[in-house]
N, C-alpha and C. Protein backbone atom coordinates (compact mmCIF):
# COMPACT_ATOMS: atom_id res chain seq x y z
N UNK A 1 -27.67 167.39 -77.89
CA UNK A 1 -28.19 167.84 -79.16
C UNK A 1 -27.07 168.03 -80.17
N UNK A 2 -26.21 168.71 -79.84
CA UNK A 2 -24.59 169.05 -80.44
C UNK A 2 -24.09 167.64 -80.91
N UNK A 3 -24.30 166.73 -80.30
CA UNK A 3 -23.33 164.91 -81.02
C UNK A 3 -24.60 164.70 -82.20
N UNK A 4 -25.96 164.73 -81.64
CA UNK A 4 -26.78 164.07 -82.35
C UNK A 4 -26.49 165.03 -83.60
N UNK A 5 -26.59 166.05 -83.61
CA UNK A 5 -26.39 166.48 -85.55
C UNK A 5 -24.86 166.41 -85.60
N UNK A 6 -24.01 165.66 -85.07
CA UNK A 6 -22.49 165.84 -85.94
C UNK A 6 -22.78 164.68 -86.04
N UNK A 7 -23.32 163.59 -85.81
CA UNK A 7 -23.67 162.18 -85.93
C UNK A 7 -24.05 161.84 -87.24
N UNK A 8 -25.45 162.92 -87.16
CA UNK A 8 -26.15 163.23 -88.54
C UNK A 8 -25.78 163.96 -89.51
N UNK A 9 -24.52 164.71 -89.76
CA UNK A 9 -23.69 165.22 -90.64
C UNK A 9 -22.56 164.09 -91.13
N UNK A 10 -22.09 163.69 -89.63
CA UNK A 10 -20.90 162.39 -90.13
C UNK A 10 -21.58 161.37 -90.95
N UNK A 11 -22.48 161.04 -91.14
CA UNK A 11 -22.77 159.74 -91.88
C UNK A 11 -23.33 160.51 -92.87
N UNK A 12 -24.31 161.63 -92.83
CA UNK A 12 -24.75 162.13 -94.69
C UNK A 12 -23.39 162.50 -95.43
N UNK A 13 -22.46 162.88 -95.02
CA UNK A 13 -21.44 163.40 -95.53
C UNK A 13 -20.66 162.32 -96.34
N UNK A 14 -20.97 160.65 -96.40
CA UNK A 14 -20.11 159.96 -96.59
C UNK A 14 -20.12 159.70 -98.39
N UNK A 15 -18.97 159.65 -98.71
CA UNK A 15 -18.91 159.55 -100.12
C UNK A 15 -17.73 158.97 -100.17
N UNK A 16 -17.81 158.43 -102.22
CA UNK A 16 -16.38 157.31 -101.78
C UNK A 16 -16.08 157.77 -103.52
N UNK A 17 -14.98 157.29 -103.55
CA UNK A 17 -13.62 157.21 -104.54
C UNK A 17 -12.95 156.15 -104.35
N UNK A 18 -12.10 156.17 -105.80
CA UNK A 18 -11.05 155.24 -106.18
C UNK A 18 -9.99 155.65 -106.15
N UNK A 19 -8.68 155.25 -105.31
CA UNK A 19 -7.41 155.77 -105.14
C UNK A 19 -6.48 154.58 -105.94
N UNK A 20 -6.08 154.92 -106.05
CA UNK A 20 -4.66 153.71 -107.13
C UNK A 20 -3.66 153.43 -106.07
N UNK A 21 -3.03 152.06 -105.91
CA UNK A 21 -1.34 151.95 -105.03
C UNK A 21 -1.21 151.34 -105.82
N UNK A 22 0.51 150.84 -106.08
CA UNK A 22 1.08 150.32 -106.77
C UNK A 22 1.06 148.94 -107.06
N UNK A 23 0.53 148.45 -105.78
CA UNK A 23 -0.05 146.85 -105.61
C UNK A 23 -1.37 146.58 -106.15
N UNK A 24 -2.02 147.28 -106.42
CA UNK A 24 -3.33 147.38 -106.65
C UNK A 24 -4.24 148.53 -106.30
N UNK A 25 -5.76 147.90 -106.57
CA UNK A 25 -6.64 149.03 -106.02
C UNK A 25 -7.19 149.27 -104.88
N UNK A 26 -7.15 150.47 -103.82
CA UNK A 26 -8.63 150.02 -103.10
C UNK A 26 -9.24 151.50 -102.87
N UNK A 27 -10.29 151.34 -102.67
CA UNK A 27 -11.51 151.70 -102.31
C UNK A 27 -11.36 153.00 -101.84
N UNK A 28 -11.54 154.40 -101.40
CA UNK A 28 -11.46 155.10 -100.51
C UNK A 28 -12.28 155.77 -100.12
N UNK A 29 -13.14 156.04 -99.09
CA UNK A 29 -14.13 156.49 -98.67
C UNK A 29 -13.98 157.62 -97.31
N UNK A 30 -14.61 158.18 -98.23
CA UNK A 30 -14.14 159.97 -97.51
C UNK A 30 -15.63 160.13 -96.36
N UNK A 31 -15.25 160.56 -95.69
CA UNK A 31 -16.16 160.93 -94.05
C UNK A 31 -15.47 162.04 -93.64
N UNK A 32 -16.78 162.86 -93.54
CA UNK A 32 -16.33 163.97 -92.86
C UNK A 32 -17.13 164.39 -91.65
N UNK A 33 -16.53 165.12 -90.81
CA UNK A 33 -16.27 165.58 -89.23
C UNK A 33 -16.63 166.61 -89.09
N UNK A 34 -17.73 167.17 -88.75
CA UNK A 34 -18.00 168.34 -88.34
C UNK A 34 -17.91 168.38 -86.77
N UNK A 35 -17.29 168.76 -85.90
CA UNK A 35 -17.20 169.20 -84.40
C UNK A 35 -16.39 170.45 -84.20
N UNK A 36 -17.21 170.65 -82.63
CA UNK A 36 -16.57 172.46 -81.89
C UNK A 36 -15.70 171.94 -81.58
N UNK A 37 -14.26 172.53 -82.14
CA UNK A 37 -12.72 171.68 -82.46
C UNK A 37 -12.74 173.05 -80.85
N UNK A 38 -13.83 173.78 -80.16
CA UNK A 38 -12.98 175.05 -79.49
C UNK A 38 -13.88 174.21 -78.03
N UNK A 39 -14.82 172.83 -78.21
CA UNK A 39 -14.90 172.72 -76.58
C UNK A 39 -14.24 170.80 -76.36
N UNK A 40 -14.27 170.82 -75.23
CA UNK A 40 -13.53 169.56 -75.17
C UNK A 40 -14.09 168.35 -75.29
N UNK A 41 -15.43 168.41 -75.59
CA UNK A 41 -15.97 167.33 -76.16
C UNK A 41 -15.84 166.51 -77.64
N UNK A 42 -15.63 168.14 -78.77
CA UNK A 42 -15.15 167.79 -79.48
C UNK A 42 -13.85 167.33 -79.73
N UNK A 43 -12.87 167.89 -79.10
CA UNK A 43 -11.66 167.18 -79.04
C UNK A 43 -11.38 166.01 -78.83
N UNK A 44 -12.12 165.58 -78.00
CA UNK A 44 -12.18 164.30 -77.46
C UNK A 44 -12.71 163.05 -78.68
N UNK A 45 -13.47 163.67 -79.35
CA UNK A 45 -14.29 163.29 -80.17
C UNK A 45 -13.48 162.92 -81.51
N UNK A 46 -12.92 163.83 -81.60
CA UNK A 46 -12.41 163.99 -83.36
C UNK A 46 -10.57 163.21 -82.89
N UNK A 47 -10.06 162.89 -81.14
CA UNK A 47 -9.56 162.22 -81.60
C UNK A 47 -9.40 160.64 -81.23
N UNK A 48 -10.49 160.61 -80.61
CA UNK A 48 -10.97 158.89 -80.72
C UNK A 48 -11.42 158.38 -82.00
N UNK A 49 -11.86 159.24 -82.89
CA UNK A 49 -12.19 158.52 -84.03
C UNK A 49 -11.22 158.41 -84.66
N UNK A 50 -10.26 159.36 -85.12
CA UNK A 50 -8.82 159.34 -85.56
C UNK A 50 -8.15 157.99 -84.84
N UNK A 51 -7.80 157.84 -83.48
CA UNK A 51 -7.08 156.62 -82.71
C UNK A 51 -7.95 155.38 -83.42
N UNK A 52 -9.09 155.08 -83.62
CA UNK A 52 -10.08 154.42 -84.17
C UNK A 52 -9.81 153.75 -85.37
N UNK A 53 -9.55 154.53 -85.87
CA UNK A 53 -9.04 154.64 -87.15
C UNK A 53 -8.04 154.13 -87.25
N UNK A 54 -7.14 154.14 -86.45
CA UNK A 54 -5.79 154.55 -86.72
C UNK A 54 -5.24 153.01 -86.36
N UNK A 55 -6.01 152.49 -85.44
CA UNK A 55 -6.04 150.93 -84.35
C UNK A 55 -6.76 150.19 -85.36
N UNK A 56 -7.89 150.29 -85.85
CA UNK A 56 -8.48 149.49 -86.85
C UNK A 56 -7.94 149.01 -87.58
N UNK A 57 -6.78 149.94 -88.75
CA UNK A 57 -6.32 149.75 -89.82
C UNK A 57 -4.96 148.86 -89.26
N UNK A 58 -4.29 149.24 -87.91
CA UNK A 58 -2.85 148.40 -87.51
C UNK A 58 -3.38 147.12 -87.86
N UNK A 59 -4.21 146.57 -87.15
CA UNK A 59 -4.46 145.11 -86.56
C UNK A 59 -5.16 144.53 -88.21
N UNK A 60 -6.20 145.15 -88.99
CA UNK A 60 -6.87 144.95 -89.98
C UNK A 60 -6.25 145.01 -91.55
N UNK A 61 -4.94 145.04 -91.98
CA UNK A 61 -3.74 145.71 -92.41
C UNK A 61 -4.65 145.49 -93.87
N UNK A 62 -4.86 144.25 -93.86
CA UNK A 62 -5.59 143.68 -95.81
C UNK A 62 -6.67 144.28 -96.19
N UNK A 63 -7.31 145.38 -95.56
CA UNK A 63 -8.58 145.55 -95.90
C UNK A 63 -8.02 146.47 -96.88
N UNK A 64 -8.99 146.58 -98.23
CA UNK A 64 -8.75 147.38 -99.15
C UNK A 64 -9.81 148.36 -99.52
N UNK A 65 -10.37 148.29 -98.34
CA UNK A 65 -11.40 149.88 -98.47
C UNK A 65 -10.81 150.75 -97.38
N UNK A 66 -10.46 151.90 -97.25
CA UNK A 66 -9.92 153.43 -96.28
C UNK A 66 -10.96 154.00 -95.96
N UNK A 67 -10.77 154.25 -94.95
CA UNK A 67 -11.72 155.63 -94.19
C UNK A 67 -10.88 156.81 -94.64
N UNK A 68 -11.23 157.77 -95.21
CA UNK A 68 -10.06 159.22 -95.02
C UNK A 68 -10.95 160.35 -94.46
N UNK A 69 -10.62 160.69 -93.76
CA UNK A 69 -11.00 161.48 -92.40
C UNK A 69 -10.69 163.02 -92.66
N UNK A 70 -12.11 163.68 -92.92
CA UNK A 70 -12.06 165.23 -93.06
C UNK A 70 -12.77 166.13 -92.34
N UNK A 71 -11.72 166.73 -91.01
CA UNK A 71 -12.41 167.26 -90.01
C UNK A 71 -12.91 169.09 -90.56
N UNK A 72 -13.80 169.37 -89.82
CA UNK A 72 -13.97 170.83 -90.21
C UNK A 72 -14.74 171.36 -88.45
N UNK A 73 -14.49 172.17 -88.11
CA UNK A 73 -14.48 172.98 -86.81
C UNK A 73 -16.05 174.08 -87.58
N UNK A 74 -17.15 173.23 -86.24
CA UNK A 74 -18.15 174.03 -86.17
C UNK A 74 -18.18 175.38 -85.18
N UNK A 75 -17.09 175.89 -84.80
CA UNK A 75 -17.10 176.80 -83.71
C UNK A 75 -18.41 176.71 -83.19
N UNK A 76 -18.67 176.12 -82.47
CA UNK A 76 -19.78 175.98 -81.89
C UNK A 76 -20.99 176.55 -82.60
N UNK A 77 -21.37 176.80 -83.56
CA UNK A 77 -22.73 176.97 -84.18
C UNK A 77 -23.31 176.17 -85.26
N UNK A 78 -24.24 176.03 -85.41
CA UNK A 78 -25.29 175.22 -85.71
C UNK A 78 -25.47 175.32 -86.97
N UNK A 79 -25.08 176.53 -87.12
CA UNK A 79 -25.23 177.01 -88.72
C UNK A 79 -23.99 176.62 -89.52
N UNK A 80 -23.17 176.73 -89.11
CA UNK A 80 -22.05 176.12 -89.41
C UNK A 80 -21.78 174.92 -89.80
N UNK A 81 -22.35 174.22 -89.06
CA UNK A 81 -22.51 172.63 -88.82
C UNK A 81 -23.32 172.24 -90.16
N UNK A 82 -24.36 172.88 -90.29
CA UNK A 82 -25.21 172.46 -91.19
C UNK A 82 -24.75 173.06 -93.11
N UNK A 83 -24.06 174.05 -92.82
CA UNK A 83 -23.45 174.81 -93.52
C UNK A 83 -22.44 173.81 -94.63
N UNK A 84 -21.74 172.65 -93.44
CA UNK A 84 -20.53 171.87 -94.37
C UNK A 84 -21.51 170.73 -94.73
C-alpha cells in the first residue's frame, strides 16, 4: 500500500522548467520523492532511482531534457505523504 501512494505522489508531483547552460537550452523536469527515508524499503528505493538516474544520463549524455530529483521523508505516515 506504502509504494502504491509514493508511486501516486511520484508521478502527480511532476512539473517542469527551463534551466539555461552555456551551450544551450534544456528542459528540466522536477519529480519528487516522497518515501519512509526511516525503513529500508525506502532506502532502497530512493537510491535505485537516484543510481537510475544517474546510469541513464552516463550512457544517454545528448539528451536535453533532466530529471531533478526531490526527495522528502514520509516518516512513515500517510499524512505526510499526502501532505507534500
Amino acid at each position: 500500500m506504502e509504494i502504491l501512494v509514493i508511486f501516486i505522489l511520484l508521478f502527480s508531483t511532476i512539473k517542469s522548467g527551463i534551466a539555461y547552460r552555456n551551450d544551450g537550452v534544456f528542459k528540466e523536469v522536477k519529480v519528487g520523492l516522497v518515501v519512509n527515508l526511516g525503513s529500508i524499503e525506502g532506502k532502497i528505493f530512493k537510491t535505485s532511482f537516484s543510481l537510475a538516474l544517474s546510469d541513464f544520463y552516463r550512457i544517454n549524455n545528448g539528451y536535453e531534457t533532466r530529471v531533478a530529483l526531490s526527495s522528502r521523508d514520509s516518516q512513515g505516515d500517510l499524512l505526510i505523504a499526502l501532505d507534500a
